[in-house]
N, C-alpha and C. Protein backbone atom coordinates (compact mmCIF):
# COMPACT_ATOMS: atom_id res chain seq x y z
N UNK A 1 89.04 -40.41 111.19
CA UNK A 1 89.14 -41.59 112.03
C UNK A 1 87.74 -42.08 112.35
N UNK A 2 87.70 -42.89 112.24
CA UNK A 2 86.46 -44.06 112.28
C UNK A 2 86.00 -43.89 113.99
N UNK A 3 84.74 -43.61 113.93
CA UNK A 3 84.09 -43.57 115.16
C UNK A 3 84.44 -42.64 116.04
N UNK A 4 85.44 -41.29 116.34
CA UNK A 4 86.43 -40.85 117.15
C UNK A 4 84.85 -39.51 117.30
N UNK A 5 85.09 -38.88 118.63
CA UNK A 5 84.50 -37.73 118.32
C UNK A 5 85.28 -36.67 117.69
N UNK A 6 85.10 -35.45 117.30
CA UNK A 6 85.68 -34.35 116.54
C UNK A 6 87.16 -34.15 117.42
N UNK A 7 87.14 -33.57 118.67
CA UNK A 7 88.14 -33.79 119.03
C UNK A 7 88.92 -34.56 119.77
N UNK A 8 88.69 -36.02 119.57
CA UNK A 8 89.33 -37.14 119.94
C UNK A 8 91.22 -37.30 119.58
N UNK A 9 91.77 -37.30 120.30
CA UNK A 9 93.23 -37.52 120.70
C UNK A 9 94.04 -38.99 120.65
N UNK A 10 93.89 -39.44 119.70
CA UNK A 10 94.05 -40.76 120.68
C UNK A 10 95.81 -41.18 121.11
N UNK A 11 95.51 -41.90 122.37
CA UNK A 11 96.99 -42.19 122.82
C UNK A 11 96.95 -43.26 123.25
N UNK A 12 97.63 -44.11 122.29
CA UNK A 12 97.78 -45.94 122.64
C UNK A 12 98.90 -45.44 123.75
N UNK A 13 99.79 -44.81 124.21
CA UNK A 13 100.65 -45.11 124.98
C UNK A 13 100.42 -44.93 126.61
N UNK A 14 98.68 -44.15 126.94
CA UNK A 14 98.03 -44.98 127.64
C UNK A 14 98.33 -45.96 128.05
N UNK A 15 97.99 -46.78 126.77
CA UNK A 15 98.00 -48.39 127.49
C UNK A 15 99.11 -49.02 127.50
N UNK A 16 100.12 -48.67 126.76
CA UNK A 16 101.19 -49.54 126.55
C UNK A 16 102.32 -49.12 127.38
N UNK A 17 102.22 -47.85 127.99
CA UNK A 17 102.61 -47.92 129.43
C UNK A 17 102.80 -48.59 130.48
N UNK A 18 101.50 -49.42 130.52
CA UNK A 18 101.05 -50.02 131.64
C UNK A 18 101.73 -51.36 131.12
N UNK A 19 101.69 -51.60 129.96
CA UNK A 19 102.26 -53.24 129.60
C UNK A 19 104.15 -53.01 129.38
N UNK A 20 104.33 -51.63 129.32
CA UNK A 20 105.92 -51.67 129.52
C UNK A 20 106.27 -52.18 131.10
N UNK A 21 105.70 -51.20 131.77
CA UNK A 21 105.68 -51.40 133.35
C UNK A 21 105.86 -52.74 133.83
N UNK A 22 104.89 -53.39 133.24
CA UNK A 22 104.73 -55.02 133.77
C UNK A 22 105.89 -55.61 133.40
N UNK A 23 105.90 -55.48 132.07
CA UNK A 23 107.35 -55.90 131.45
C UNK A 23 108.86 -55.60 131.81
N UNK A 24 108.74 -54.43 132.71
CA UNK A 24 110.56 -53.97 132.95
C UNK A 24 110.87 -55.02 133.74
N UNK A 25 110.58 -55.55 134.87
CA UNK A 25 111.39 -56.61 135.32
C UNK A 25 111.88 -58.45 134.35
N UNK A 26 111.48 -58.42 133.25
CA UNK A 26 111.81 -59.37 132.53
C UNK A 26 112.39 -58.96 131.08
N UNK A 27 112.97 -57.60 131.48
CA UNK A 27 113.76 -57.31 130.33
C UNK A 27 115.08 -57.26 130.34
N UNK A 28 115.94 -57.59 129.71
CA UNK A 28 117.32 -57.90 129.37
C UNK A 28 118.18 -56.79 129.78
N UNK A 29 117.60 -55.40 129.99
CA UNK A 29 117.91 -54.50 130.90
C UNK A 29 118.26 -54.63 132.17
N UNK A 30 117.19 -55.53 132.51
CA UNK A 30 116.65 -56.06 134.21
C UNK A 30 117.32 -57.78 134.12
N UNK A 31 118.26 -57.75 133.36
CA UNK A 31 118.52 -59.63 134.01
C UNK A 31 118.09 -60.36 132.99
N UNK A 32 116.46 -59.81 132.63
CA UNK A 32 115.47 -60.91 132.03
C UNK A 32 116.12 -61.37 130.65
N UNK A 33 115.04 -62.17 129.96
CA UNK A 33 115.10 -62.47 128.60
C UNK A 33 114.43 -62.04 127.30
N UNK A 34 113.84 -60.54 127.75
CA UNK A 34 112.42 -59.89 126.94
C UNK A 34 113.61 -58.91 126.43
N UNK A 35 113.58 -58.69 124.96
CA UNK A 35 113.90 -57.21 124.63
C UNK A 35 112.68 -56.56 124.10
N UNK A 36 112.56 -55.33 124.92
CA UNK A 36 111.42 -54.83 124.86
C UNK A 36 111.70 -53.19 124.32
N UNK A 37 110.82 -52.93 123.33
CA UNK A 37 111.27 -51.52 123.09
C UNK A 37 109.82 -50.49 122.51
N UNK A 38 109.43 -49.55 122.87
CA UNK A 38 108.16 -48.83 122.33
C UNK A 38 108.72 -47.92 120.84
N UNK A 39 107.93 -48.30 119.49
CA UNK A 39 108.10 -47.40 118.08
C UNK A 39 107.14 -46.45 118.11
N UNK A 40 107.39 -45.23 117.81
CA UNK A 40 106.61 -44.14 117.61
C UNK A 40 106.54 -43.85 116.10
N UNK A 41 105.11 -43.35 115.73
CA UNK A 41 104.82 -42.98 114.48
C UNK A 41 104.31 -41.55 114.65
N UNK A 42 103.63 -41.95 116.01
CA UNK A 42 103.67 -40.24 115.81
C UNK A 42 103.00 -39.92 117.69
N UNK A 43 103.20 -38.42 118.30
CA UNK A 43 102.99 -38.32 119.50
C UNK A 43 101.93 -39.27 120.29
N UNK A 44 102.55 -39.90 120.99
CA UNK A 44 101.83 -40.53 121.66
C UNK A 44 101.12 -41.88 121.16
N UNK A 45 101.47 -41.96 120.29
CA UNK A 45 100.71 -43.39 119.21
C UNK A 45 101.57 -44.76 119.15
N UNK A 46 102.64 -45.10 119.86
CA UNK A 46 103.32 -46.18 119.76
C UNK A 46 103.41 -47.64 119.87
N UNK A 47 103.91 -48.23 119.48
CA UNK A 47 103.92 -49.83 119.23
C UNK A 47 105.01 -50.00 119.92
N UNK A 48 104.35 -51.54 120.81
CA UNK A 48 105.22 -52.03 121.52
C UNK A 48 105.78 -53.69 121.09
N UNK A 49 107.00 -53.22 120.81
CA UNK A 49 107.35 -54.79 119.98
C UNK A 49 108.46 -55.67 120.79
N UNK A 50 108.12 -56.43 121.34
CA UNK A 50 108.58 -57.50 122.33
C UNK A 50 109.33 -58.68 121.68
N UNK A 51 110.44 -59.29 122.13
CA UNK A 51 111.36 -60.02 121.44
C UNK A 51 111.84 -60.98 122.47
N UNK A 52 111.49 -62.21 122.37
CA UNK A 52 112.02 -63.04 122.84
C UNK A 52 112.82 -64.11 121.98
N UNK A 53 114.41 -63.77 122.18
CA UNK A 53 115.38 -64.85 121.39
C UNK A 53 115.36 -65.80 121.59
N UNK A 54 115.63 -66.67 120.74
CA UNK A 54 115.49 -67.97 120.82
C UNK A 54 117.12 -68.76 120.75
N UNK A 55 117.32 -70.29 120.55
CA UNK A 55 118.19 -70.34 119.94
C UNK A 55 118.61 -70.47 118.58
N UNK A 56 118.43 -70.24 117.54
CA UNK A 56 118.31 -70.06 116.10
C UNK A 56 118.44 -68.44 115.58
N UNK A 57 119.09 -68.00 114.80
CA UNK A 57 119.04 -66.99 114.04
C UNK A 57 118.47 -67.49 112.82
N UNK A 58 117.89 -68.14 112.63
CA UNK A 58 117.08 -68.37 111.01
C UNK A 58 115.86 -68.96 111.16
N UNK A 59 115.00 -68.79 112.45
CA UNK A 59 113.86 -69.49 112.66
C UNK A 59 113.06 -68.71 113.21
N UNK A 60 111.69 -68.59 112.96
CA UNK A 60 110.87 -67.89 113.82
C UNK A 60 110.04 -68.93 114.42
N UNK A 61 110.22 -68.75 116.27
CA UNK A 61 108.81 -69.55 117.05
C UNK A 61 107.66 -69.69 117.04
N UNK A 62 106.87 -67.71 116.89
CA UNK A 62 105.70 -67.02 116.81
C UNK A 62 105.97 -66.08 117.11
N UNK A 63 104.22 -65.03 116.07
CA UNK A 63 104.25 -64.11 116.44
C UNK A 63 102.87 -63.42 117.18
N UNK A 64 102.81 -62.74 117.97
CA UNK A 64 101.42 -62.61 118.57
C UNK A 64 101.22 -60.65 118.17
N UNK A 65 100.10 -60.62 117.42
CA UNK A 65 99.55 -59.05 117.19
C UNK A 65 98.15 -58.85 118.18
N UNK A 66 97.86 -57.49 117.98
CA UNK A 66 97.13 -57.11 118.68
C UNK A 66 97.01 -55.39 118.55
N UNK A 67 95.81 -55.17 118.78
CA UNK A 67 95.44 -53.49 118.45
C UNK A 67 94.77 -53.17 119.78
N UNK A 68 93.89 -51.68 119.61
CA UNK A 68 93.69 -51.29 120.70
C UNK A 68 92.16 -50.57 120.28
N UNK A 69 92.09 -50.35 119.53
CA UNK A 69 90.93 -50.24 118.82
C UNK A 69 89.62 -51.21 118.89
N UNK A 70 88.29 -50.24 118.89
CA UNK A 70 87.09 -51.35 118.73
C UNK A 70 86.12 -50.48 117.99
N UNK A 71 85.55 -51.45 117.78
CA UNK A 71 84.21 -50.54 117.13
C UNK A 71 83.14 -50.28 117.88
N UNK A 72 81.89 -49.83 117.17
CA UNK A 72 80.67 -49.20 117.99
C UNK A 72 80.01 -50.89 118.19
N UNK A 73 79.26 -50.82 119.47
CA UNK A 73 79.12 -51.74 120.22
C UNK A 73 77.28 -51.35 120.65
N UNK A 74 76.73 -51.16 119.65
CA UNK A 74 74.77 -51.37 120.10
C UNK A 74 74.46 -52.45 120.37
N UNK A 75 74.48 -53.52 121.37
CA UNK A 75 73.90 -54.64 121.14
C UNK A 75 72.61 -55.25 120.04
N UNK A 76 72.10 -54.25 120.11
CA UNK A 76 70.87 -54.37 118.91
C UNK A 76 71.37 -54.75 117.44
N UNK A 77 72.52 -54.27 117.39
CA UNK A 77 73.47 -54.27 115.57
C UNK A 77 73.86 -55.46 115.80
N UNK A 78 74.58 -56.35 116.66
CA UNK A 78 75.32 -57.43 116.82
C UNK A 78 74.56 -58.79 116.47
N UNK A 79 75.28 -59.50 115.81
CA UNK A 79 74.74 -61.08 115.67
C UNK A 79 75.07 -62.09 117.06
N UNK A 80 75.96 -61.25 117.87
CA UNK A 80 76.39 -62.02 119.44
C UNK A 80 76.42 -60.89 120.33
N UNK A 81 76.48 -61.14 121.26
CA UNK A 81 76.70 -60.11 122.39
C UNK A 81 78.01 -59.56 122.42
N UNK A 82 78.19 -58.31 121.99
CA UNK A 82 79.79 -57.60 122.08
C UNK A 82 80.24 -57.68 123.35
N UNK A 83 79.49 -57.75 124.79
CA UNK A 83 80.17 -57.71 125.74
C UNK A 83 80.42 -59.05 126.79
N UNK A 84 80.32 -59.83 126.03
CA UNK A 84 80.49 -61.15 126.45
C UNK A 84 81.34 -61.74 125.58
N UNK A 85 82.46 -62.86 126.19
CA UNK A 85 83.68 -63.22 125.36
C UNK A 85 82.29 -64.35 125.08
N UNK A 86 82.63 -64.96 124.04
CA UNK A 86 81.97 -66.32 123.50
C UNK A 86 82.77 -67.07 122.23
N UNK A 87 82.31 -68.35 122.11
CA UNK A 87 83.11 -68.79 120.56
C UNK A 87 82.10 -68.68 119.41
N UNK A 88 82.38 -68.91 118.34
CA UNK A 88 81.40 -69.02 117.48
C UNK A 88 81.18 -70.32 117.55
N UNK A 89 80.13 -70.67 116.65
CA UNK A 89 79.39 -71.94 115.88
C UNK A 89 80.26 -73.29 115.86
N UNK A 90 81.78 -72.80 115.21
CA UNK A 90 82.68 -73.86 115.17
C UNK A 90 83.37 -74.25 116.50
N UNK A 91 83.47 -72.88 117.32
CA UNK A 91 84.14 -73.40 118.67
C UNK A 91 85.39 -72.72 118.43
N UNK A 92 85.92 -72.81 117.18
CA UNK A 92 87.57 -72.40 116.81
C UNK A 92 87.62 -70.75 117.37
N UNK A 93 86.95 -70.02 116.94
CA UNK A 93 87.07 -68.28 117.38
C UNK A 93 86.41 -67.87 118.28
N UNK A 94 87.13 -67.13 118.74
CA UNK A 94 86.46 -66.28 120.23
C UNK A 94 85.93 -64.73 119.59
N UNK A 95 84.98 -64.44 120.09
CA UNK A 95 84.12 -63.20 119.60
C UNK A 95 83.70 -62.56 120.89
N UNK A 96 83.26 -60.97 120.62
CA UNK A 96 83.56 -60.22 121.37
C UNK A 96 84.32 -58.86 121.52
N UNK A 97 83.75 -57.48 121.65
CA UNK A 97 83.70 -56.44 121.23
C UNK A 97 85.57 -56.35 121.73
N UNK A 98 86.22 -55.98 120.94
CA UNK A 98 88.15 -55.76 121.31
C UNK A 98 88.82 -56.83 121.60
N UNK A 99 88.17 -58.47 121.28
CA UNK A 99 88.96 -59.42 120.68
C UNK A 99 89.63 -59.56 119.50
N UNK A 100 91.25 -59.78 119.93
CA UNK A 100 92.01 -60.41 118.93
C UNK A 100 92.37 -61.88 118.83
């Protein structure tokens, strides 16, 4: 694994804990309109894939991804500041060390 120390663990479900949490009151469980459910690949490593129906069974609205991962962050290596959100040149992309 890229960048990890030797015995690095990693557990996205850390975080995706915290974004289930937020999420139980707008889930279809709870009333809401979110079907919300966490996939495991392996201990502690899971994906959280969120579903909001629409009216159409043959259409997709959007889809929004996202990771949890970043890389090494020396300011000295960088062509922008990793710890500052900013756009680039065109304006169109946002940059910035764990932007998606």
């Amino acid at each position: 694994m890229q960048n990890a120390p030797p015995d690095f663990n990693p557990r996205e479900d850390c975080a995706s804990d915290h974004v289930l949490a937020i999420l139980e009151p707008f889930t279809t469980a709870n009333g809401g309109p979110l079907v919300v459910e966490r996939i495991s690949f392996a201990e502690g490593r899971g994906n959280v894939i969120i579903k909001y129906p629409g009216t159409s069974d043959t259409k997709t609205l959007g889809f929004v991804g996202c990771h949890l991962d970043v890389v090494p962050a020396n300011p000295e290596t960088w062509d922008f500041p990793p710890f500052e959100l900013t756009r680039d040149e065109t304006g169109e992309k946002l940059r910035g060390r764990g932007t998606t």
